[in-house]
PDB file of N, CA and C in Angstrom:
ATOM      1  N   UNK A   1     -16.615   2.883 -10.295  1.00  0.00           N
ATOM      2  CA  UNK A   1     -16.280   3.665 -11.476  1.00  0.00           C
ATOM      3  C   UNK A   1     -15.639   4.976 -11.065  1.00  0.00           C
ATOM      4  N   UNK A   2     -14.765   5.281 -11.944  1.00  0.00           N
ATOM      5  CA  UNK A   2     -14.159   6.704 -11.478  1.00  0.00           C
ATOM      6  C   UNK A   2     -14.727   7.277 -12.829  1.00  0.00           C
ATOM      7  N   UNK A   3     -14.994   8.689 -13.101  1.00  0.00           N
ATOM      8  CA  UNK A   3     -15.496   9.131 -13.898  1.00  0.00           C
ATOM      9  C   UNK A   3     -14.949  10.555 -14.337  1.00  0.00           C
ATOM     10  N   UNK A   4     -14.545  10.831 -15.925  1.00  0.00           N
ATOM     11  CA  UNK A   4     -13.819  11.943 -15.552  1.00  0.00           C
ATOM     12  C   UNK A   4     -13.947  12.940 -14.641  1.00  0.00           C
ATOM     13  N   UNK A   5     -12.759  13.408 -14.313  1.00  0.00           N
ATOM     14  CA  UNK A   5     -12.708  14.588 -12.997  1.00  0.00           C
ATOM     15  C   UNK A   5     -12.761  14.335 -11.496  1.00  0.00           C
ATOM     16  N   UNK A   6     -13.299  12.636 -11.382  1.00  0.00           N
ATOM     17  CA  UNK A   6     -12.993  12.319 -10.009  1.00  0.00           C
ATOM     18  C   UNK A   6     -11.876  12.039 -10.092  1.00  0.00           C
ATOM     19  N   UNK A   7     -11.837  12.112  -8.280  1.00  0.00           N
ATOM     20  CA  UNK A   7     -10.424  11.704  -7.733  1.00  0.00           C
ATOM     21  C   UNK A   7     -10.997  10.466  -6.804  1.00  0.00           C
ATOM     22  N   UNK A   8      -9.838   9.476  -6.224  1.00  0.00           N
ATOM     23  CA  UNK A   8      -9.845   8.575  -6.531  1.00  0.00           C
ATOM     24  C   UNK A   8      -8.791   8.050  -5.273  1.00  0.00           C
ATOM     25  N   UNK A   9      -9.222   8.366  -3.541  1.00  0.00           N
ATOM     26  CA  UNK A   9      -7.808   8.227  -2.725  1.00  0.00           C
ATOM     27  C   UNK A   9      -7.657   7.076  -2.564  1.00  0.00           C
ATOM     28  N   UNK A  10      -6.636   6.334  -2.055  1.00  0.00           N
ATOM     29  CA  UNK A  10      -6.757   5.034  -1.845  1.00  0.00           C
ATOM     30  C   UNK A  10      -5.537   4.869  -0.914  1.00  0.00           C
ATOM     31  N   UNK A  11      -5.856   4.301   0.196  1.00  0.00           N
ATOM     32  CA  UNK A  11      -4.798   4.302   1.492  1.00  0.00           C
ATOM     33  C   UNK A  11      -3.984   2.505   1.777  1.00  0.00           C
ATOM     34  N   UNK A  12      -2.893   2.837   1.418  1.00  0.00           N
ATOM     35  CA  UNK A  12      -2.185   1.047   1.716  1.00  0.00           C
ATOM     36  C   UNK A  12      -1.308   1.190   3.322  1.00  0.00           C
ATOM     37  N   UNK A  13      -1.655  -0.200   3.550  1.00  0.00           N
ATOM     38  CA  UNK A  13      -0.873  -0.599   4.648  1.00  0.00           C
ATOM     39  C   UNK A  13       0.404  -1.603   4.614  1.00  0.00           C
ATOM     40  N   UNK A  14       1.491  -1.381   5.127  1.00  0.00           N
ATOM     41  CA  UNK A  14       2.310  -2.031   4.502  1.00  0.00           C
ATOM     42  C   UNK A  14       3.116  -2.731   6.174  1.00  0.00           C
ATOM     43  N   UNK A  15       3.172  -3.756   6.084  1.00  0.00           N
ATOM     44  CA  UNK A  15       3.782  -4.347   7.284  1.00  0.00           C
ATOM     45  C   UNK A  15       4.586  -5.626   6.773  1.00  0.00           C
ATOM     46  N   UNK A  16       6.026  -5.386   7.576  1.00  0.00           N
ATOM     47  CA  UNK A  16       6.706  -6.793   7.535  1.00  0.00           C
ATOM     48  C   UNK A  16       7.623  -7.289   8.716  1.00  0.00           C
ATOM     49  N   UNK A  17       7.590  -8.247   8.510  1.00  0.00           N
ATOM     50  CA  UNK A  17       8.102  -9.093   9.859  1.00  0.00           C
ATOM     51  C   UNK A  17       9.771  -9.054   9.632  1.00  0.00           C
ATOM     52  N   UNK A  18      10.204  -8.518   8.869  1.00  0.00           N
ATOM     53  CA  UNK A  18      11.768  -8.701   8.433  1.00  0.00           C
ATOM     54  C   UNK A  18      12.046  -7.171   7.866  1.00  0.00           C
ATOM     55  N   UNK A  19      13.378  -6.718   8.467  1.00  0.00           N
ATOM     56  CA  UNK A  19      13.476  -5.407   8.222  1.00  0.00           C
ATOM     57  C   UNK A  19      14.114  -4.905   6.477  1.00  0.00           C
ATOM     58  N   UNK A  20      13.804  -3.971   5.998  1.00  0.00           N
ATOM     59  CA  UNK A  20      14.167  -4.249   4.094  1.00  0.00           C
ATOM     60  C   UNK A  20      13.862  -3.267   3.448  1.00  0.00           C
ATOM     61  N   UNK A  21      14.175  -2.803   2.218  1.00  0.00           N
ATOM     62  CA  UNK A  21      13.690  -2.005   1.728  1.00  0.00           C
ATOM     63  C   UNK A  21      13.126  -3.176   0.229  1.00  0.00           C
ATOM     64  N   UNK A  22      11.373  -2.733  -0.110  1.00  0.00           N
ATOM     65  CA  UNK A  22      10.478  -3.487  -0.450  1.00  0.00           C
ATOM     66  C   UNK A  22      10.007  -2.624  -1.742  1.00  0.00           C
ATOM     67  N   UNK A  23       9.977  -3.437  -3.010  1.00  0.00           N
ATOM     68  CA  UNK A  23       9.139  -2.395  -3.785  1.00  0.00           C
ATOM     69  C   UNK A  23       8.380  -3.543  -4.801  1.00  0.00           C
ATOM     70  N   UNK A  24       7.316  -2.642  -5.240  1.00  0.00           N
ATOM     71  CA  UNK A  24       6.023  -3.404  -5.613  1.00  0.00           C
ATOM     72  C   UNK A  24       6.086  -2.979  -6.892  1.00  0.00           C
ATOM     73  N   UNK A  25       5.368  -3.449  -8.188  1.00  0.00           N
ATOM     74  CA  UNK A  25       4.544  -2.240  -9.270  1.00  0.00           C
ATOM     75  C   UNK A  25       3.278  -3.154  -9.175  1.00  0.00           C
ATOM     76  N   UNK A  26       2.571  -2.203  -9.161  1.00  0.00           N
ATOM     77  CA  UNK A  26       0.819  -2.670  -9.914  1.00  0.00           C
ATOM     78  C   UNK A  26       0.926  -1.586 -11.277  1.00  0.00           C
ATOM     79  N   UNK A  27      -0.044  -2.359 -12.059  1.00  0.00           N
ATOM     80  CA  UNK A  27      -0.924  -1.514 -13.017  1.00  0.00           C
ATOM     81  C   UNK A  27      -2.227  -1.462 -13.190  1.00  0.00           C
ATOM     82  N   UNK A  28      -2.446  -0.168 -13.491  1.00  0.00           N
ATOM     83  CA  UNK A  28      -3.907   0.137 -13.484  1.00  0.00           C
ATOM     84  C   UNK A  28      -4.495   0.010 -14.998  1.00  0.00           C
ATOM     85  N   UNK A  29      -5.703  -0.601 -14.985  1.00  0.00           N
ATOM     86  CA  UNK A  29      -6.289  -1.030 -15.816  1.00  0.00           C
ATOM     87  C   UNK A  29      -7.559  -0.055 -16.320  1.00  0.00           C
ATOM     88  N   UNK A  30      -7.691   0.116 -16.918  1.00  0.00           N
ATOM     89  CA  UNK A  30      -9.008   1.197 -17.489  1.00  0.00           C
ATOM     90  C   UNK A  30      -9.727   0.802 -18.468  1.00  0.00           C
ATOM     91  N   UNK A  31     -11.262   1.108 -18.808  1.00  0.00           N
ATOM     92  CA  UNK A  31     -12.141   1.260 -19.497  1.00  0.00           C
ATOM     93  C   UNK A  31     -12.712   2.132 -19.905  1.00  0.00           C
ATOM     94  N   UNK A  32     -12.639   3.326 -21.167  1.00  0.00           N
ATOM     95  CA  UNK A  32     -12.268   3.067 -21.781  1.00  0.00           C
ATOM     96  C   UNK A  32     -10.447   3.309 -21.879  1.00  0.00           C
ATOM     97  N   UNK A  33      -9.351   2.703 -22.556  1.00  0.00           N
ATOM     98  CA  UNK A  33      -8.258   2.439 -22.355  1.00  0.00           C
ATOM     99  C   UNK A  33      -7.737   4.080 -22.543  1.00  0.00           C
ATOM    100  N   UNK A  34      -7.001   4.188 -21.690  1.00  0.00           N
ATOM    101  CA  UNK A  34      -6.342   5.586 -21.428  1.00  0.00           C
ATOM    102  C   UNK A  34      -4.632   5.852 -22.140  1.00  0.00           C
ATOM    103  N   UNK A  35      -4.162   7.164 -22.034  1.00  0.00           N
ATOM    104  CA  UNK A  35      -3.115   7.105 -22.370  1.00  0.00           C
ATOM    105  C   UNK A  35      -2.458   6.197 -23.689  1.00  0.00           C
ATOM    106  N   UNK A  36      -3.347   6.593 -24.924  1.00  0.00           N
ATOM    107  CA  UNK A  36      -2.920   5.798 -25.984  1.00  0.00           C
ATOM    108  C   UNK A  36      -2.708   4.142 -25.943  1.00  0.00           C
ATOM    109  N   UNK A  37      -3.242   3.309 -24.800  1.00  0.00           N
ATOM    110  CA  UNK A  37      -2.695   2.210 -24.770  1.00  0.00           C
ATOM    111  C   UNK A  37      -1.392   2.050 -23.589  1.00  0.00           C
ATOM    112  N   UNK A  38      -0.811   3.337 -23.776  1.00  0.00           N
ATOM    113  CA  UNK A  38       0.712   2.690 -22.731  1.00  0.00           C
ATOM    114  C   UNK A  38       0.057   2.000 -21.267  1.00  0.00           C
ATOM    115  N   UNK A  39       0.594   1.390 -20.482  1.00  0.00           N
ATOM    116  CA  UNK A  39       0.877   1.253 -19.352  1.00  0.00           C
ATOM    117  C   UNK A  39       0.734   2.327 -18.269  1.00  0.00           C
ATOM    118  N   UNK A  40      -0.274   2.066 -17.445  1.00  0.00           N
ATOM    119  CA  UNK A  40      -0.248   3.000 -16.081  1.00  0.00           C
ATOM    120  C   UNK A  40       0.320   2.391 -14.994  1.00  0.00           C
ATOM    121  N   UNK A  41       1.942   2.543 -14.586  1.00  0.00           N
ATOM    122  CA  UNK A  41       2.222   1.818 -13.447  1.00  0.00           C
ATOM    123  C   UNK A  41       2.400   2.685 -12.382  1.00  0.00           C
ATOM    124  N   UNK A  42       2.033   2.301 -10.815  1.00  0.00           N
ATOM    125  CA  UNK A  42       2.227   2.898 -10.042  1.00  0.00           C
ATOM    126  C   UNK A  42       2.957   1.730  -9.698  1.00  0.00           C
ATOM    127  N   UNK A  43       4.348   2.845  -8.898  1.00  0.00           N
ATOM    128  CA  UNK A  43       5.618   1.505  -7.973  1.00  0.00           C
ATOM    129  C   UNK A  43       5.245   2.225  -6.739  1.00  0.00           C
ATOM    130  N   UNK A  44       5.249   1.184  -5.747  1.00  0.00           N
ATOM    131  CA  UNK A  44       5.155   1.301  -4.504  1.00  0.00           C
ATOM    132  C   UNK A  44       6.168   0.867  -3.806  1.00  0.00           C
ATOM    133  N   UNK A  45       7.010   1.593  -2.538  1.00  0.00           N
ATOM    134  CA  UNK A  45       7.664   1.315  -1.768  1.00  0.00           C
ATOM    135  C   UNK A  45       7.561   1.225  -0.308  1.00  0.00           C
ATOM    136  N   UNK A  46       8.256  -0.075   0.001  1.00  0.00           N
ATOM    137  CA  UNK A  46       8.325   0.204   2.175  1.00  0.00           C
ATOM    138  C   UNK A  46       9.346   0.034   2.575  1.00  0.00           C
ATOM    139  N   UNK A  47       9.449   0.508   3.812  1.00  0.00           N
ATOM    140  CA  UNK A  47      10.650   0.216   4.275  1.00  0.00           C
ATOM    141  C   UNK A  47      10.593  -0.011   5.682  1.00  0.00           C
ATOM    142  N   UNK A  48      11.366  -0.970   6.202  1.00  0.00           N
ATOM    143  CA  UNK A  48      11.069  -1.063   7.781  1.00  0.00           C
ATOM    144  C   UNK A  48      12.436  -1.554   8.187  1.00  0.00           C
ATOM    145  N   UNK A  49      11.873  -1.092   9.131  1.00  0.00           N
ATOM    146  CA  UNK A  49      13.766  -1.034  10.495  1.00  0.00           C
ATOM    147  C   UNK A  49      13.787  -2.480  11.330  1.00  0.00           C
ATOM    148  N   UNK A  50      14.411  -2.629  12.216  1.00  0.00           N
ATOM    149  CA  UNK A  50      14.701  -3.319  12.841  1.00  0.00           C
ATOM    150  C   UNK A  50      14.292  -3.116  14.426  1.00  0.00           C
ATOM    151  N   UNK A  51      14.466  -2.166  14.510  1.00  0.00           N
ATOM    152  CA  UNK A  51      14.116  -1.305  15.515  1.00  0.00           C
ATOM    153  C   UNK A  51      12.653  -1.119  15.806  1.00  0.00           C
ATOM    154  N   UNK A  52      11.812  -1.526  16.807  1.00  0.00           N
ATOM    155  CA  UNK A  52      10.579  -1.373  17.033  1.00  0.00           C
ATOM    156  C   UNK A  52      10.114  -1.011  18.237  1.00  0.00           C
ATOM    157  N   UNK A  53       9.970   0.201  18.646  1.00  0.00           N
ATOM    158  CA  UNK A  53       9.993   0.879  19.754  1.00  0.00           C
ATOM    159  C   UNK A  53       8.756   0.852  20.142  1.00  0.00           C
ATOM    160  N   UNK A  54       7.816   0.652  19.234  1.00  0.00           N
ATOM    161  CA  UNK A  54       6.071   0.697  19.582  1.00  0.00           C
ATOM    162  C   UNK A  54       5.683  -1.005  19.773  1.00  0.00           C
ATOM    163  N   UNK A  55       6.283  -1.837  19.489  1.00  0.00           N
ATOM    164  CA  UNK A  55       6.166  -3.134  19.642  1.00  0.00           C
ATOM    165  C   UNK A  55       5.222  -3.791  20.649  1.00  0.00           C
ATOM    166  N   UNK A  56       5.481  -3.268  22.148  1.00  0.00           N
ATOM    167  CA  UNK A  56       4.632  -4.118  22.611  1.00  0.00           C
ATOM    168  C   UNK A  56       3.584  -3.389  22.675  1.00  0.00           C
ATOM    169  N   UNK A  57       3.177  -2.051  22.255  1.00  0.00           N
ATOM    170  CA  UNK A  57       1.819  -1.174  21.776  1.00  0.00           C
ATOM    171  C   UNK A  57       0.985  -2.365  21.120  1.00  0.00           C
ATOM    172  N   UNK A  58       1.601  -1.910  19.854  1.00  0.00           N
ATOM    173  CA  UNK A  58       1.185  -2.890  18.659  1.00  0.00           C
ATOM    174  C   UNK A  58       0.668  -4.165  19.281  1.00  0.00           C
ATOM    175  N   UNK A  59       1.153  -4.865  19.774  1.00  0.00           N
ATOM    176  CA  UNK A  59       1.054  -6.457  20.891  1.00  0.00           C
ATOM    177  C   UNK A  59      -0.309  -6.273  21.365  1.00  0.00           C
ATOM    178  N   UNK A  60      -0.441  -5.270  22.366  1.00  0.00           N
ATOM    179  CA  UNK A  60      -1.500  -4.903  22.806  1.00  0.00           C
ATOM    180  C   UNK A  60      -2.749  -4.713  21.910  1.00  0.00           C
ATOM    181  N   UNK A  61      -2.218  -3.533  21.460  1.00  0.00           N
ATOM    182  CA  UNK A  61      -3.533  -3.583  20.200  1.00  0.00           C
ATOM    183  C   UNK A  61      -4.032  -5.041  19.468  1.00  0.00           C
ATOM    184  N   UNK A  62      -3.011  -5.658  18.665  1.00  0.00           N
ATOM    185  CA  UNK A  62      -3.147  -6.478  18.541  1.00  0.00           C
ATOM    186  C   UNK A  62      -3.941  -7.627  19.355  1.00  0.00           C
ATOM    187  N   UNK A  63      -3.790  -7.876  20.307  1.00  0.00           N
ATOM    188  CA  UNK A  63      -4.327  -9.212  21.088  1.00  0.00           C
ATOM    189  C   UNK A  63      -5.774  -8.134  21.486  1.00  0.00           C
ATOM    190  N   UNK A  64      -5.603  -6.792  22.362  1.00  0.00           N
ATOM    191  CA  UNK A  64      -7.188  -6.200  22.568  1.00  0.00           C
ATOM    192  C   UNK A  64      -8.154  -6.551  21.099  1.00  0.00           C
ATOM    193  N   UNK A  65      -8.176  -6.415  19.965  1.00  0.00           N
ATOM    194  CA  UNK A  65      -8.217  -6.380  18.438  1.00  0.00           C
ATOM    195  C   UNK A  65      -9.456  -8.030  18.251  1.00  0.00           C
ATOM    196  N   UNK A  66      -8.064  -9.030  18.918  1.00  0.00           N
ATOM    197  CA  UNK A  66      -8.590 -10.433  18.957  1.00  0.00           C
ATOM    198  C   UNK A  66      -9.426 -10.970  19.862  1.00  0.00           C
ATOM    199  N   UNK A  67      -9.972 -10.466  21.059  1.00  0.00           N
ATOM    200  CA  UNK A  67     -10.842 -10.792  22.029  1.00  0.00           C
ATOM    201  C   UNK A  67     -12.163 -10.633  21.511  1.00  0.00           C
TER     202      UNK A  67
END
């Protein structure tokens, strides 16, 4: 529950195997219903290169991660 006056952080991870620019919407849903009824959308964006300079980091981490 969030309750008036809280806050509310929330941290996303966004990874893709193909380089792009990516966008999402969710909506947030409430009880009791907020904002007259309208729609609460948050759009989310990513973006990733082609270029991966931390790669075999990541690899590492990755496979240390899976043992």
């Amino acid at each position: 529950s969030i309750l008036p006056n809280d806050t509310l952080k929330l941290s996303f991870v966004f990874k893709s195997t193909e380089p792009g620019i990516f966008t999402e919407r969710w909506q947030l849903l409430t009880r009791p219903v907020l904002c007259g009824g309208r729609p609460i959308i948050f759009t989310l964006r990513g973006v990733t290169i082609e270029e991966d300079i931390h790669r075999q980091t990541r690899i590492n981490i990755e496979v240390y991660l899976l043992l």
